[in-house]
N, C-alpha and C. Protein backbone atom coordinates (compact mmCIF):
# COMPACT_ATOMS: atom_id res chain seq x y z
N UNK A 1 4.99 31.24 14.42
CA UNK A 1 6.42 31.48 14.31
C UNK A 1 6.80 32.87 14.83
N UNK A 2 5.82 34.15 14.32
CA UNK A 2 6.34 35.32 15.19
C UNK A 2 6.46 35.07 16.31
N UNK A 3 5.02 34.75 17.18
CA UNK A 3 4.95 34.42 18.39
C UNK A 3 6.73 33.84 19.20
N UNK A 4 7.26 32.57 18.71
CA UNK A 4 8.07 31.82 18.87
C UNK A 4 9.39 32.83 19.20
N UNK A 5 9.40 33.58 17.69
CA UNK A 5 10.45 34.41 17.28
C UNK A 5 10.65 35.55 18.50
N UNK A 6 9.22 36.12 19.06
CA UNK A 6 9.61 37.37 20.08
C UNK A 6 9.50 36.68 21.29
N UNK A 7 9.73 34.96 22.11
CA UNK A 7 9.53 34.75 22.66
C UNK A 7 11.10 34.54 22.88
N UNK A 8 12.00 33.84 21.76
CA UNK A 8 13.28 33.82 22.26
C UNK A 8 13.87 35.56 21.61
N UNK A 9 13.18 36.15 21.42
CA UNK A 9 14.11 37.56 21.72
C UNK A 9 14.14 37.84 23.27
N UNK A 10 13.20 37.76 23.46
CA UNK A 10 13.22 38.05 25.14
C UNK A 10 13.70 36.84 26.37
N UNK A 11 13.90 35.59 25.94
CA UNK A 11 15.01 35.26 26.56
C UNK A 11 16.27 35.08 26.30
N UNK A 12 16.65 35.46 24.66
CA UNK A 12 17.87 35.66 24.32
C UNK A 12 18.35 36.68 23.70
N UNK A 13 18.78 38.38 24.74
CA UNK A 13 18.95 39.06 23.69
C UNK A 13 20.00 38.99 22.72
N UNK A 14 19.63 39.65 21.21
CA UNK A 14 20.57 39.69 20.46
C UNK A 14 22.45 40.39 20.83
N UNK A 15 23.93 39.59 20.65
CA UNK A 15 24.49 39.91 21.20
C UNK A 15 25.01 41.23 20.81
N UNK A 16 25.58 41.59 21.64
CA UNK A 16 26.36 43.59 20.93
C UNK A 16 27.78 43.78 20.22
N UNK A 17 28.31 43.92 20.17
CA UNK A 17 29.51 44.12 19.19
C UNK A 17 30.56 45.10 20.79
N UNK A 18 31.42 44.37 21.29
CA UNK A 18 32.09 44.96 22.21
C UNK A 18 33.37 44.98 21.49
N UNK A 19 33.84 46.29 21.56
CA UNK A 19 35.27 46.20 21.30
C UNK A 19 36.49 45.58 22.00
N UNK A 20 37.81 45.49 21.43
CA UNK A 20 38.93 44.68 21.81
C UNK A 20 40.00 45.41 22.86
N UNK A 21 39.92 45.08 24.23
CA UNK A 21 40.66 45.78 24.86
C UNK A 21 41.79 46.24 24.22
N UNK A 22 42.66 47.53 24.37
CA UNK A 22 43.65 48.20 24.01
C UNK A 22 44.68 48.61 25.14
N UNK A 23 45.63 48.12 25.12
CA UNK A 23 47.16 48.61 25.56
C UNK A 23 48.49 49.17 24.98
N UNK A 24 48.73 50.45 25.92
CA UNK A 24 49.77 51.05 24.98
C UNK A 24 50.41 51.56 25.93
N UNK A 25 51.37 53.03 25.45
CA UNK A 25 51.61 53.75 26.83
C UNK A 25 50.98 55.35 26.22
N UNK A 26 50.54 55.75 27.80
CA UNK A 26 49.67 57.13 27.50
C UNK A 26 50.39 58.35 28.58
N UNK A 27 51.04 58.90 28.06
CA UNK A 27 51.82 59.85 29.11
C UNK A 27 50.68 60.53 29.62
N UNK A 28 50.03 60.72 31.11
CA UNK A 28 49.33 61.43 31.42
C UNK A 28 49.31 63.14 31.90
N UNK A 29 50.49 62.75 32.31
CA UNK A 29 51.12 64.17 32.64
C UNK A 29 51.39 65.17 31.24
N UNK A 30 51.47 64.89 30.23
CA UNK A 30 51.42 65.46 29.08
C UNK A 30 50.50 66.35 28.82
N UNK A 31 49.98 67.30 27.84
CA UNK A 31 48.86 68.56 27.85
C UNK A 31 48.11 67.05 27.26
N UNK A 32 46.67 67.48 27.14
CA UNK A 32 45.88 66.80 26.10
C UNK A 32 45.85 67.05 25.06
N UNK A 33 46.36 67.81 24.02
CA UNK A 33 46.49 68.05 22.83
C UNK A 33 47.47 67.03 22.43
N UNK A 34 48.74 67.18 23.53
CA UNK A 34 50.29 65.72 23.49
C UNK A 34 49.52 64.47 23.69
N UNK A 35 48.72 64.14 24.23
CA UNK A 35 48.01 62.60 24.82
C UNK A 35 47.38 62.47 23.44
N UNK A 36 46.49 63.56 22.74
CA UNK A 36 45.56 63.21 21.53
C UNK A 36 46.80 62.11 20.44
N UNK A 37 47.75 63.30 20.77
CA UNK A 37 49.11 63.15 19.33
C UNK A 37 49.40 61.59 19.41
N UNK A 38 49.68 61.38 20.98
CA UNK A 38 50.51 59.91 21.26
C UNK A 38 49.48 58.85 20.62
N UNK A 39 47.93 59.07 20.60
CA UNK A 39 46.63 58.31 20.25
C UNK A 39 46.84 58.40 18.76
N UNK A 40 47.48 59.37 18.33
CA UNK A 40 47.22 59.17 16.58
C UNK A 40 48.53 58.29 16.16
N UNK A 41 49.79 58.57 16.91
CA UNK A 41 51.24 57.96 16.89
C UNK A 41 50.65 56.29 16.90
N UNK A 42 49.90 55.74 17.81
CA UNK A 42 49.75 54.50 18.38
C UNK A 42 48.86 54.22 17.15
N UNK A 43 48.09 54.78 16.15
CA UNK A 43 46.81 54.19 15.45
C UNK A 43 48.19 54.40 14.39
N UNK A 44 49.00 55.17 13.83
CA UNK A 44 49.75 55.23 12.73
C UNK A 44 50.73 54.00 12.59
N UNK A 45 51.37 53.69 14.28
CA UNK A 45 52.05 52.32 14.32
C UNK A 45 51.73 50.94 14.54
N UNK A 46 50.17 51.06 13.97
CA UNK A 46 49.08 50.02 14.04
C UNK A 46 49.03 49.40 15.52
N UNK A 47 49.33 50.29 16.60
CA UNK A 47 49.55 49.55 17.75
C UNK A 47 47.68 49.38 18.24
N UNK A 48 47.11 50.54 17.87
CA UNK A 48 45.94 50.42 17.88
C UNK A 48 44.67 50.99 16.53
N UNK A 49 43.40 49.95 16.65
CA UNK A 49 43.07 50.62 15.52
C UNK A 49 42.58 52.24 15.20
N UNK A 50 42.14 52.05 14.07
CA UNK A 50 41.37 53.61 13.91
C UNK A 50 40.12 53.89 14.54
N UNK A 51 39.12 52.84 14.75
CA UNK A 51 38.18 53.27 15.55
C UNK A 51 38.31 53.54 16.66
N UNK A 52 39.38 52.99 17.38
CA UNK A 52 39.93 53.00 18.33
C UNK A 52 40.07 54.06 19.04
N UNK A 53 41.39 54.49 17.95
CA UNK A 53 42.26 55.76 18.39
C UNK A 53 40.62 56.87 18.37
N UNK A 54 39.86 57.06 17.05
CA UNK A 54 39.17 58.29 17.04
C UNK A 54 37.89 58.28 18.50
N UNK A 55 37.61 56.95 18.90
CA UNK A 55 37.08 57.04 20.39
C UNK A 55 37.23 57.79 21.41
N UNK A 56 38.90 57.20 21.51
CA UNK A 56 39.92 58.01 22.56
C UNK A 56 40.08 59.35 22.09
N UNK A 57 39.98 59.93 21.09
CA UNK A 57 40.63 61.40 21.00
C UNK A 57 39.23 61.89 21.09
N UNK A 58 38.23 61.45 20.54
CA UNK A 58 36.35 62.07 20.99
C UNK A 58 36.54 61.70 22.98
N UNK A 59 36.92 61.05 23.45
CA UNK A 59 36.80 60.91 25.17
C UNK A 59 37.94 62.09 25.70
N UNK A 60 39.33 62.16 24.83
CA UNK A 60 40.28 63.46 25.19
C UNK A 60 39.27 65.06 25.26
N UNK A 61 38.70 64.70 24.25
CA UNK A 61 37.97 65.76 23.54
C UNK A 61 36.92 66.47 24.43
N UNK A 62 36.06 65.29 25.48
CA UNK A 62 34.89 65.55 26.68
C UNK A 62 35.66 66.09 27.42
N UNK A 63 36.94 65.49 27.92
CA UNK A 63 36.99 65.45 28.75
C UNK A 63 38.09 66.96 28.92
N UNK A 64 38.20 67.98 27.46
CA UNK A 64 38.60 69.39 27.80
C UNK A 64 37.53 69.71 27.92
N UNK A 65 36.65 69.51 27.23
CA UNK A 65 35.30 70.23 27.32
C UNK A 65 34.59 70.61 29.22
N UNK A 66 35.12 68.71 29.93
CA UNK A 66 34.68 69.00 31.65
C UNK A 66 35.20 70.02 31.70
N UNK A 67 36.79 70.24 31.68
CA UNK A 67 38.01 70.69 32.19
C UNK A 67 37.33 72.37 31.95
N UNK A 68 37.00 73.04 30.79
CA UNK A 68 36.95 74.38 30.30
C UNK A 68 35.57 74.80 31.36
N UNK A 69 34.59 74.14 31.21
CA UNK A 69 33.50 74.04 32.53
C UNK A 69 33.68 74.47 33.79
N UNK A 70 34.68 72.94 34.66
CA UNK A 70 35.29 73.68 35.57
C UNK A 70 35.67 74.60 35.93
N UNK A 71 36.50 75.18 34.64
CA UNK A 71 37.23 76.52 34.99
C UNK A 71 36.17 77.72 35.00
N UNK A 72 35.46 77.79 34.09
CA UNK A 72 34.57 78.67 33.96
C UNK A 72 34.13 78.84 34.88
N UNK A 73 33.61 77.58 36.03
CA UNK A 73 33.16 77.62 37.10
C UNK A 73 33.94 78.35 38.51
N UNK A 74 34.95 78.32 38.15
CA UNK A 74 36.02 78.85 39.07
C UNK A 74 36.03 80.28 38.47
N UNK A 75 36.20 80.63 37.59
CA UNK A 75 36.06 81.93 37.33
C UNK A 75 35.03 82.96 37.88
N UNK A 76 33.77 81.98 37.23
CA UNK A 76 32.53 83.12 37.60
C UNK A 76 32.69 83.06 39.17
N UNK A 77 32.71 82.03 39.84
CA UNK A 77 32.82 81.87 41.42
C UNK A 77 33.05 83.37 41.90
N UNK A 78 35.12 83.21 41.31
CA UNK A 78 35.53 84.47 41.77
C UNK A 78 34.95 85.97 41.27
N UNK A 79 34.49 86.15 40.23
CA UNK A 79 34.18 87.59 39.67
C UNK A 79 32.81 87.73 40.39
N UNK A 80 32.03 86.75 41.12
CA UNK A 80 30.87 86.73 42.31
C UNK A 80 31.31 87.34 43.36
N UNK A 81 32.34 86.43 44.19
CA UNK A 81 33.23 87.16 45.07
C UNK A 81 33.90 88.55 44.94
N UNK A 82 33.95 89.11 44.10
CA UNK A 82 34.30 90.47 44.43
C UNK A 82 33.29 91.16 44.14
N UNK A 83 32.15 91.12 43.42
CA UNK A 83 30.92 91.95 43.09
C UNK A 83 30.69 93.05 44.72
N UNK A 84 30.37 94.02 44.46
CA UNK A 84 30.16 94.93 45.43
C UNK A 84 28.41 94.11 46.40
């Protein structure tokens, strides 16, 4: 029976738990701190859930984190460029 048992694991894997697409409206042009707000507005007016919303504000969240990177990167660039 183990035998059997790890024979259909490996031709059937166990399935995953995918979440439920989500639609709303997301002002992009907004700061990301305003985009986080509109994500908590949309989970408060049950438009979307809570796991949901706290996904999206952890992906807002990377994605200052690229943003502060970048810049840093642009910074040191320039304070390179003027070094004697």
């Amino acid at each position: 029976m183990s035998a059997a048992s790890l024979v259909l694991q490996r031709l059937s894997p166990p399935l995953r738990a995918a979440a439920e697409k989500v639609v709303f409206d997301l002002d992009q042009s907004l700061s990301l701190t305003e985009q986080a707000k509109q994500i908590m507005a949309a989970v408060a007016d049950g438009r979307i859930d809570p796991d949901t919303g706290h996904m999206l504000v952890n992906c807002i969240e990377k994605i200052a984190g690229i943003y502060a990177t970048d810049e840093l990167e642009v910074r040191l660039a320039a304070l390179e460029a003027k070094a004697p």
